[in-house]
N, C-alpha and C. Protein backbone atom coordinates (compact mmCIF):
# COMPACT_ATOMS: atom_id res chain seq x y z
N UNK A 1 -8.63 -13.14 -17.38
CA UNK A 1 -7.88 -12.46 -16.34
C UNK A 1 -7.32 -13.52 -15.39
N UNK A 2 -6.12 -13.17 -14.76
CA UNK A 2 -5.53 -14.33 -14.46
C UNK A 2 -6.00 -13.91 -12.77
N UNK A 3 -5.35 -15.25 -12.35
CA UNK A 3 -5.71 -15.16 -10.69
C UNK A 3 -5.34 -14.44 -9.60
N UNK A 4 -3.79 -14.20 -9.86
CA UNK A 4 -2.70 -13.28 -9.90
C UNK A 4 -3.35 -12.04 -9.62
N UNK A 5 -3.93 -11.52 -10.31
CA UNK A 5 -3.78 -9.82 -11.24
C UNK A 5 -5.35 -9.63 -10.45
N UNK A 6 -6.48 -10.80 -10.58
CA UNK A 6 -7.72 -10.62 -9.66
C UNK A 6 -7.44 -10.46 -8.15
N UNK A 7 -6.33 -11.21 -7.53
CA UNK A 7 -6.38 -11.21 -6.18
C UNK A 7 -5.94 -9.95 -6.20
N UNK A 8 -4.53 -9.39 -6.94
CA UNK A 8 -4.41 -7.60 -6.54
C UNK A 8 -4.76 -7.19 -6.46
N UNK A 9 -6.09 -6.86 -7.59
CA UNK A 9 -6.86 -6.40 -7.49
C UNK A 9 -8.13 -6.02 -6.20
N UNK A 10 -8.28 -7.11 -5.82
CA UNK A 10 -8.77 -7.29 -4.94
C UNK A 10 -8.46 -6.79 -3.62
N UNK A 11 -7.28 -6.90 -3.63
CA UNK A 11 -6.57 -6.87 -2.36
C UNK A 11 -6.78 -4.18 -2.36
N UNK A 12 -6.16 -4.25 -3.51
CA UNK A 12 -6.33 -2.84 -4.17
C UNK A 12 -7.87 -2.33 -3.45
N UNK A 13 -8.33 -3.12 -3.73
CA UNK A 13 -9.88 -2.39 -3.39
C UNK A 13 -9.83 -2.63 -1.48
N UNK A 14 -9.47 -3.42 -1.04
CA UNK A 14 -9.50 -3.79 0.70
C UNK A 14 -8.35 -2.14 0.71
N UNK A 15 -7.12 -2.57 0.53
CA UNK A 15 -6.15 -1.41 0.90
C UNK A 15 -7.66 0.27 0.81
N UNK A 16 -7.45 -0.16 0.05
CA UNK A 16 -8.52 1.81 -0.52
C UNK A 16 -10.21 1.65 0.69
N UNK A 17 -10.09 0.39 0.88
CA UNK A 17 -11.45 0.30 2.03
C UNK A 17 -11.11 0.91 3.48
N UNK A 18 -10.13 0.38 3.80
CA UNK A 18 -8.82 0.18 4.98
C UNK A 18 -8.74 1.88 4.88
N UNK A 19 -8.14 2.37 3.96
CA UNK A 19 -7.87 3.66 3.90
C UNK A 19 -8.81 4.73 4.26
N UNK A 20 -9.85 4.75 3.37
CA UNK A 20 -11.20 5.00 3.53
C UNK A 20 -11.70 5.72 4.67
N UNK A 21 -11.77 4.31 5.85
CA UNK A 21 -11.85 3.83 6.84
C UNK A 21 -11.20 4.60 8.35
N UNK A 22 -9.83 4.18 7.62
CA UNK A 22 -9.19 5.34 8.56
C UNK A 22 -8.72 6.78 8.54
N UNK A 23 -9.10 7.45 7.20
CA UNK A 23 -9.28 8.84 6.94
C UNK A 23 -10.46 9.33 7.71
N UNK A 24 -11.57 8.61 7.97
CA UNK A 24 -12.69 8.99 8.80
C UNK A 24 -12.51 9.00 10.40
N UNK A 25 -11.35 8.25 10.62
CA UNK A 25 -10.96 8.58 11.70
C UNK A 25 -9.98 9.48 12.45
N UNK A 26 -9.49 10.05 11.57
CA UNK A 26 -8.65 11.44 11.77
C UNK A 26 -8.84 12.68 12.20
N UNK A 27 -8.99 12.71 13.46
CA UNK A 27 -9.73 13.92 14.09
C UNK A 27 -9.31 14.17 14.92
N UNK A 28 -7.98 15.07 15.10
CA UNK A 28 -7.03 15.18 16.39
C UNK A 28 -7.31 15.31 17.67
N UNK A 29 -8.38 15.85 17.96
CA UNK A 29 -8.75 15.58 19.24
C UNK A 29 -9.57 14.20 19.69
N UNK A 30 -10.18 13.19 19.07
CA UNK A 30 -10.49 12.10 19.40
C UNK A 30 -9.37 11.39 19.12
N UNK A 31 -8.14 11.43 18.54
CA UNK A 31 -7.35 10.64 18.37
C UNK A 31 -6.26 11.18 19.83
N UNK A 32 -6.25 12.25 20.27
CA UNK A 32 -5.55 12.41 21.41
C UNK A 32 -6.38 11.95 22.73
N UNK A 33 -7.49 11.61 22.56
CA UNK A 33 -8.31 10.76 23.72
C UNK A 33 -8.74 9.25 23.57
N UNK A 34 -8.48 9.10 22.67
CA UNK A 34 -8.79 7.35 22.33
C UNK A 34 -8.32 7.05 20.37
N UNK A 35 -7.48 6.11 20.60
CA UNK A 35 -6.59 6.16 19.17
C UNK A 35 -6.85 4.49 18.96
N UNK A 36 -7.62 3.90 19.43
CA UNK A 36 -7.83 1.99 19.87
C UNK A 36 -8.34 1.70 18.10
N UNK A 37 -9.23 2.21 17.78
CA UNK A 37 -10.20 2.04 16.60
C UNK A 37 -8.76 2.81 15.66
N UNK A 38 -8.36 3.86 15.29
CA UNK A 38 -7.42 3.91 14.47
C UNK A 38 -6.06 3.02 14.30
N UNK A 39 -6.06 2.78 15.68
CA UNK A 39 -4.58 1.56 15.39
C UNK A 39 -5.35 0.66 15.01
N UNK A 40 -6.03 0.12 15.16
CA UNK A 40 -7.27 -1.03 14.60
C UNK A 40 -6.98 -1.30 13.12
N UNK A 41 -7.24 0.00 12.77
CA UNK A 41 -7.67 0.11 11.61
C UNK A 41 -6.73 -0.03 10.48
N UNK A 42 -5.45 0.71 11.41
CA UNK A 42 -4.07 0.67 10.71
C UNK A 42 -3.43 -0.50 10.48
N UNK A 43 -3.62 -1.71 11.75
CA UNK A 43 -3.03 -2.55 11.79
C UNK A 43 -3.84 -3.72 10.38
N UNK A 44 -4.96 -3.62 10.26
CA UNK A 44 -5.44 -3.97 8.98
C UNK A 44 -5.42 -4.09 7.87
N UNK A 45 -4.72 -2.25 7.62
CA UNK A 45 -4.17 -2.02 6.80
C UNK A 45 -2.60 -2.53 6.13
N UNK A 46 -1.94 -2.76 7.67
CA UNK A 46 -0.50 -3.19 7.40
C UNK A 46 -0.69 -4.65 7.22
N UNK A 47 -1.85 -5.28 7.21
CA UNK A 47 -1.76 -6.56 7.30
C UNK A 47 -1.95 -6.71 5.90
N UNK A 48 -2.60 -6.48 4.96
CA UNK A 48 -3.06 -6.05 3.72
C UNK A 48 -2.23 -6.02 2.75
N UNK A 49 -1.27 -4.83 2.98
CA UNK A 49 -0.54 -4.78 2.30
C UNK A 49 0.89 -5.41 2.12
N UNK A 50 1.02 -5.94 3.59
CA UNK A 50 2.17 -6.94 3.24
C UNK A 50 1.98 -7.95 2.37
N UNK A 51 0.30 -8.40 2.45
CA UNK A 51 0.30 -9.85 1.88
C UNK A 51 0.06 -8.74 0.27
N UNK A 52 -0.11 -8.14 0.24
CA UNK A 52 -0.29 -7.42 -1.37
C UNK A 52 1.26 -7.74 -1.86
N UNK A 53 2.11 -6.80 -1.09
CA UNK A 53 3.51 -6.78 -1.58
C UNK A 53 4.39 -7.88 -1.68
N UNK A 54 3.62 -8.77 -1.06
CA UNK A 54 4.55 -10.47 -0.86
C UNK A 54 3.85 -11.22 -2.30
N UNK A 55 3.09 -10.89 -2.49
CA UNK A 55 2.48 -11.13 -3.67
C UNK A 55 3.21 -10.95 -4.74
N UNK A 56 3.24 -9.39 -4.68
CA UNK A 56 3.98 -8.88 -6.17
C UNK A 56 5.63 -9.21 -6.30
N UNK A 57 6.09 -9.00 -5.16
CA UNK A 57 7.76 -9.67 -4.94
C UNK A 57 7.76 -11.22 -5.24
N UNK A 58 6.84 -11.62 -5.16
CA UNK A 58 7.34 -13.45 -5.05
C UNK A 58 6.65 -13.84 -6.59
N UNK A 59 5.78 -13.20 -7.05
CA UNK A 59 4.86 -13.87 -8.43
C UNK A 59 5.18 -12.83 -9.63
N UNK A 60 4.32 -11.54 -9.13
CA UNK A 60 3.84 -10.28 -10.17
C UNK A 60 5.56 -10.08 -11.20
N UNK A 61 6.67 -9.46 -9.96
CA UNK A 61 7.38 -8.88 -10.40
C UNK A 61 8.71 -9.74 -11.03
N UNK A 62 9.08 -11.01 -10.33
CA UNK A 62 9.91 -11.93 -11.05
C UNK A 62 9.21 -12.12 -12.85
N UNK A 63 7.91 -12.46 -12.94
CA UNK A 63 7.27 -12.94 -13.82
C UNK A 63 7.84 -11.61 -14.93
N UNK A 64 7.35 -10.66 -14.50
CA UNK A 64 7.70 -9.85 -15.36
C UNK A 64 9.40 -9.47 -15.91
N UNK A 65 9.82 -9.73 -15.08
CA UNK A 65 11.50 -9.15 -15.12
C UNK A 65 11.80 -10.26 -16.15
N UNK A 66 11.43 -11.74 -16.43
CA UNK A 66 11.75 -12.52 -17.27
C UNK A 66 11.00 -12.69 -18.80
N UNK A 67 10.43 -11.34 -19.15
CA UNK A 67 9.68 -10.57 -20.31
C UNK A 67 10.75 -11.13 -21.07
N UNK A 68 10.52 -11.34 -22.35
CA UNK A 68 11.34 -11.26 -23.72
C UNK A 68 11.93 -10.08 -24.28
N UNK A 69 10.46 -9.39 -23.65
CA UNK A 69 10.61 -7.34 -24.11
C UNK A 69 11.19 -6.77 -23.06
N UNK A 70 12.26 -6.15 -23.58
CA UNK A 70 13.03 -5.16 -22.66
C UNK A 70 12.21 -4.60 -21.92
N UNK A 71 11.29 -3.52 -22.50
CA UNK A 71 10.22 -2.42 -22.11
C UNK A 71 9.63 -3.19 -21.03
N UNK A 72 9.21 -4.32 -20.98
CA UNK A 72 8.67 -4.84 -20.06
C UNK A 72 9.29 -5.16 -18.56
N UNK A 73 10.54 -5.45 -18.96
CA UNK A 73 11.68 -5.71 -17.60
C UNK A 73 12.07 -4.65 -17.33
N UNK A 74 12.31 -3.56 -18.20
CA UNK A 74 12.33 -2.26 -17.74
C UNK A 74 11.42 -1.56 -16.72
N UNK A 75 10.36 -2.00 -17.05
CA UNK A 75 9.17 -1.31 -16.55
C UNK A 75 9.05 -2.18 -14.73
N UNK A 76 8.86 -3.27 -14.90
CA UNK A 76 9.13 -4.01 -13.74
C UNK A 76 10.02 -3.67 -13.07
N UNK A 77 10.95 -3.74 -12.97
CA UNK A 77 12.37 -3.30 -12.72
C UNK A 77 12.07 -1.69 -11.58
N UNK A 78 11.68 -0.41 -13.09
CA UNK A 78 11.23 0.51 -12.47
C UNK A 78 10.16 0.73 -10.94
N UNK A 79 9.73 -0.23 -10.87
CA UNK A 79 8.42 -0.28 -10.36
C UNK A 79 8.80 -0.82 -8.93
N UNK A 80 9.51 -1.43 -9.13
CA UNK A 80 10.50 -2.59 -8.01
C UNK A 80 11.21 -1.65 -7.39
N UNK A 81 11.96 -0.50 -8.19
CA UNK A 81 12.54 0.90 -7.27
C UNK A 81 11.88 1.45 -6.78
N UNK A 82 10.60 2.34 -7.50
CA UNK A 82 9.94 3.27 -6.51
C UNK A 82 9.49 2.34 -5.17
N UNK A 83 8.55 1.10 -5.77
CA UNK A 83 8.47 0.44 -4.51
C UNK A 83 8.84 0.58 -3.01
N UNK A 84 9.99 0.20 -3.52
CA UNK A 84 10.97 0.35 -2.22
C UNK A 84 10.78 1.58 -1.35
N UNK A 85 11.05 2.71 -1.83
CA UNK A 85 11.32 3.67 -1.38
C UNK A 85 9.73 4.14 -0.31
N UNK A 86 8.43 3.01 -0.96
CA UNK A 86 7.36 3.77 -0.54
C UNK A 86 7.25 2.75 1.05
N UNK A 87 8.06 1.29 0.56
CA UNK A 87 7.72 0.39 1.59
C UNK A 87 8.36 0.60 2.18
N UNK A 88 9.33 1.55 2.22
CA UNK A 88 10.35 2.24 3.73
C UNK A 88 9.48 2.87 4.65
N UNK A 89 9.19 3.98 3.81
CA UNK A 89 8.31 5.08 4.01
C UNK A 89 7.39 4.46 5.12
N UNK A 90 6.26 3.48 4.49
CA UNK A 90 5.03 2.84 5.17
C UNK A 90 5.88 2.18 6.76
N UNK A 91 6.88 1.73 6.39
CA UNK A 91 7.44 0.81 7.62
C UNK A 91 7.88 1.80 8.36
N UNK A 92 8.53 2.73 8.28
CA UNK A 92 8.60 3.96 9.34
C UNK A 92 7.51 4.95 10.11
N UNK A 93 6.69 4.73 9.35
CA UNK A 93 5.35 5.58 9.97
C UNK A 93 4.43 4.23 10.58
N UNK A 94 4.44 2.53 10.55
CA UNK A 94 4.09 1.65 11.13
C UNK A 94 4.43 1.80 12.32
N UNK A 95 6.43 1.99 12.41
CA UNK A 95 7.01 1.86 13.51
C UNK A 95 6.87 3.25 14.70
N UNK A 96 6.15 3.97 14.02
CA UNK A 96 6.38 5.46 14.76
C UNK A 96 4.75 5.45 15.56
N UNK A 97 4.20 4.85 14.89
CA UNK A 97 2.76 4.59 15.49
C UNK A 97 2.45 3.04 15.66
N UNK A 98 3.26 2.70 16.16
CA UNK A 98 3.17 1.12 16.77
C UNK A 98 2.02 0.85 17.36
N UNK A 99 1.27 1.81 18.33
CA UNK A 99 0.38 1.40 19.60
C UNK A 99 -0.49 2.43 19.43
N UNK A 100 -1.96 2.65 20.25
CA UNK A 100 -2.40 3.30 20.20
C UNK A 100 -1.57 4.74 21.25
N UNK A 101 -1.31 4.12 22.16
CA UNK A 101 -0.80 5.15 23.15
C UNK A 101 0.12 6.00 21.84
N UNK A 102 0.83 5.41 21.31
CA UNK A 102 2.00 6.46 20.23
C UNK A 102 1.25 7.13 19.60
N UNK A 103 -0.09 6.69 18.73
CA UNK A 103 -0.82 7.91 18.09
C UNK A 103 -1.01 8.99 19.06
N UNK A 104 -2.48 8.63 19.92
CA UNK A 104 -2.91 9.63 21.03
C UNK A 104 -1.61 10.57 21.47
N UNK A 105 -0.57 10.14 21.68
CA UNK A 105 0.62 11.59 22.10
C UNK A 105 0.97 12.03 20.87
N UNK A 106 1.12 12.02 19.57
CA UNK A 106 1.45 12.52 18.79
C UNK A 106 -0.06 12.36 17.26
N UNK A 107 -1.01 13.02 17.59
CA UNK A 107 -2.16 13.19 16.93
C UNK A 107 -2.26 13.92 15.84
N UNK A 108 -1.47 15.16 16.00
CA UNK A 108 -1.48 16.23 14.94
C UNK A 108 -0.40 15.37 13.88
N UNK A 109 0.99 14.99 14.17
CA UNK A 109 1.48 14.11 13.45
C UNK A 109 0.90 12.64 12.86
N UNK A 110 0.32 11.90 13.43
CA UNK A 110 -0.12 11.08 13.10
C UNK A 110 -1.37 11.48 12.05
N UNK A 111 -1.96 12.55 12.19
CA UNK A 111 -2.67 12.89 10.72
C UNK A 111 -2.36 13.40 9.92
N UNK A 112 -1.40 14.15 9.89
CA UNK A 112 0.22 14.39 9.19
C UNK A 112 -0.11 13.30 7.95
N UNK A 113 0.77 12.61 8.67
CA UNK A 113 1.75 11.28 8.09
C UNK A 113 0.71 10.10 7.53
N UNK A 114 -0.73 10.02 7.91
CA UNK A 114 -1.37 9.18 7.24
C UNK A 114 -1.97 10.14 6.38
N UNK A 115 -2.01 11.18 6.12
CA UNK A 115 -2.83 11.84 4.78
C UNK A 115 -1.73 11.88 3.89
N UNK A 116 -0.25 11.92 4.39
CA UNK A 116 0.36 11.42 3.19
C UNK A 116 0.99 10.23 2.53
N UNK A 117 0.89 9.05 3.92
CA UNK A 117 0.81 7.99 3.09
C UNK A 117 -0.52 7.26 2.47
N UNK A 118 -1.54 7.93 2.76
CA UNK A 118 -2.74 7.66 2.13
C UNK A 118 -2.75 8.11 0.74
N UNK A 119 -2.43 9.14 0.61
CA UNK A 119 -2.07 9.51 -1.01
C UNK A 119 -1.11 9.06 -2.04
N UNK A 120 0.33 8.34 -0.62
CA UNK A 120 1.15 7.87 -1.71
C UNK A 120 0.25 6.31 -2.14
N UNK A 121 0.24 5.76 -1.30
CA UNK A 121 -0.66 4.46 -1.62
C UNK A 121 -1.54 4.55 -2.86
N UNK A 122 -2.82 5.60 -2.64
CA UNK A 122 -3.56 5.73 -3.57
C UNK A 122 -2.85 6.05 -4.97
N UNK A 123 -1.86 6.96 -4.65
CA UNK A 123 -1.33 7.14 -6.56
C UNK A 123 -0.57 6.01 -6.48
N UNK A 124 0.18 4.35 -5.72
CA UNK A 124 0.25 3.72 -6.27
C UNK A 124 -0.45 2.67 -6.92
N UNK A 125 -1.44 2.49 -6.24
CA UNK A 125 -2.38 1.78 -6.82
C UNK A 125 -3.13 2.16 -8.22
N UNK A 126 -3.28 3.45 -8.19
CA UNK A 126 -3.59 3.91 -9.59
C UNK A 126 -2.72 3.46 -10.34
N UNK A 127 -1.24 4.20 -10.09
CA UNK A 127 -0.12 3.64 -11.22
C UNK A 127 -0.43 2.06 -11.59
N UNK A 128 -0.61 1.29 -10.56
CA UNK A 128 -0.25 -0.17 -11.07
C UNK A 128 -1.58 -0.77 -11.64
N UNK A 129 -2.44 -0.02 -11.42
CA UNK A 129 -3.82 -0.99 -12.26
C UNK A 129 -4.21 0.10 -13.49
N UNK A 130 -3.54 1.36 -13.86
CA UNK A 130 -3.54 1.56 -15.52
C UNK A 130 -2.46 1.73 -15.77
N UNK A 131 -1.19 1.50 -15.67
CA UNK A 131 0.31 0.71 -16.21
C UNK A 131 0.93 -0.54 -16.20
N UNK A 132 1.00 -0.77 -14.93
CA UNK A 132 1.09 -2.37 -14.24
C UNK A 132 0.62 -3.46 -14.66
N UNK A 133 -0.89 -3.49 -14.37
CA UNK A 133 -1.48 -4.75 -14.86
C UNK A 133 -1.97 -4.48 -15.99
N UNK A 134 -2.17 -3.68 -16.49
CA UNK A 134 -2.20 -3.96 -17.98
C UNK A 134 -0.97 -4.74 -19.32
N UNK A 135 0.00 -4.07 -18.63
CA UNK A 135 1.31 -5.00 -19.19
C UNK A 135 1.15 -5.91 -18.47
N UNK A 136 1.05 -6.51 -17.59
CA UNK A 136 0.78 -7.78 -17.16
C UNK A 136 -0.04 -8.79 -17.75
N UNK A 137 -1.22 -8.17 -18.03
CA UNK A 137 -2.31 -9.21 -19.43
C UNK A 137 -1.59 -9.25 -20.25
N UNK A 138 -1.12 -8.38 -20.92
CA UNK A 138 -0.80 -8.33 -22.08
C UNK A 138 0.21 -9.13 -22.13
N UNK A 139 1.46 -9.77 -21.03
CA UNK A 139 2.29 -10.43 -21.33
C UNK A 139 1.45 -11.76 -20.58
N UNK A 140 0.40 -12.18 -20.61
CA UNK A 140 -0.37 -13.05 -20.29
C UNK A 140 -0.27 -13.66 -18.33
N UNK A 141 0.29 -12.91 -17.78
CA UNK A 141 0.10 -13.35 -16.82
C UNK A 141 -1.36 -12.98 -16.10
């Protein structure tokens, strides 16, 4: 297993800790009286996953796009779109809950919006460690 594909991994299991973490803190009325420990928690999270995604943009996903096998650059390629669309997503609900003060006034939303980027996260991480990195060994990275 390469070093690459262990640190994602790795990193996969912190994101889902992070997550975890701050699903236990979702409780609209403690988050409309003190939100310090959830931005905490969030900001951990965003720290996480940038270095996850700087990862896969700069190593994971070039590596792959230069496959021999179509299917394979295809697949990369694919993966590189949804991406996007989720790292918008995450960066708009970062920016909407910047501070704790922004959760605490908007609480009912803010548990909203992290139970559903908690789920998109989680089904990506699924997707990419039984589709992803498995074509990834397999093309030896």
């Amino acid at each position: 297993m390469s070093l690459l594909l262990d640190n994602s991994r790795r990193q996969h299991r912190d994101i889902l800790r992070c997550l975890e973490t701050l699903t236990r803190q979702l409780d609209e009325a403690a988050l409309a009286k003190n939100a310090t420990e959830a931005r905490s928690t969030l900001a951990a999270l965003a720290g996480i996953v940038k270095v996850h995604l700087a990862g896969e943009d700069q190593s994971l996903y070039p590596r792959l796009k230069e496959s021999r096998d179509s299917a394979v650059r295809a697949m990369a390629s694919a993966f590189v779109a949804e991406l996007g669309g989720l790292g918008q997503a995450f960066s708009g609900y970062l920016g909407r809950f910047s501070t704790a003060a922004a959760i605490q006034a908007r609480a009912p939303q803010f548990v909203t919006e992290t139970n559903g980027i908690r789920e998109a996260l989680i089904g990506r991480i699924a997707k990419e460690e039984s589709e992803l990195y498995p074509l990834a060994e397999r093309e030896g990275l």
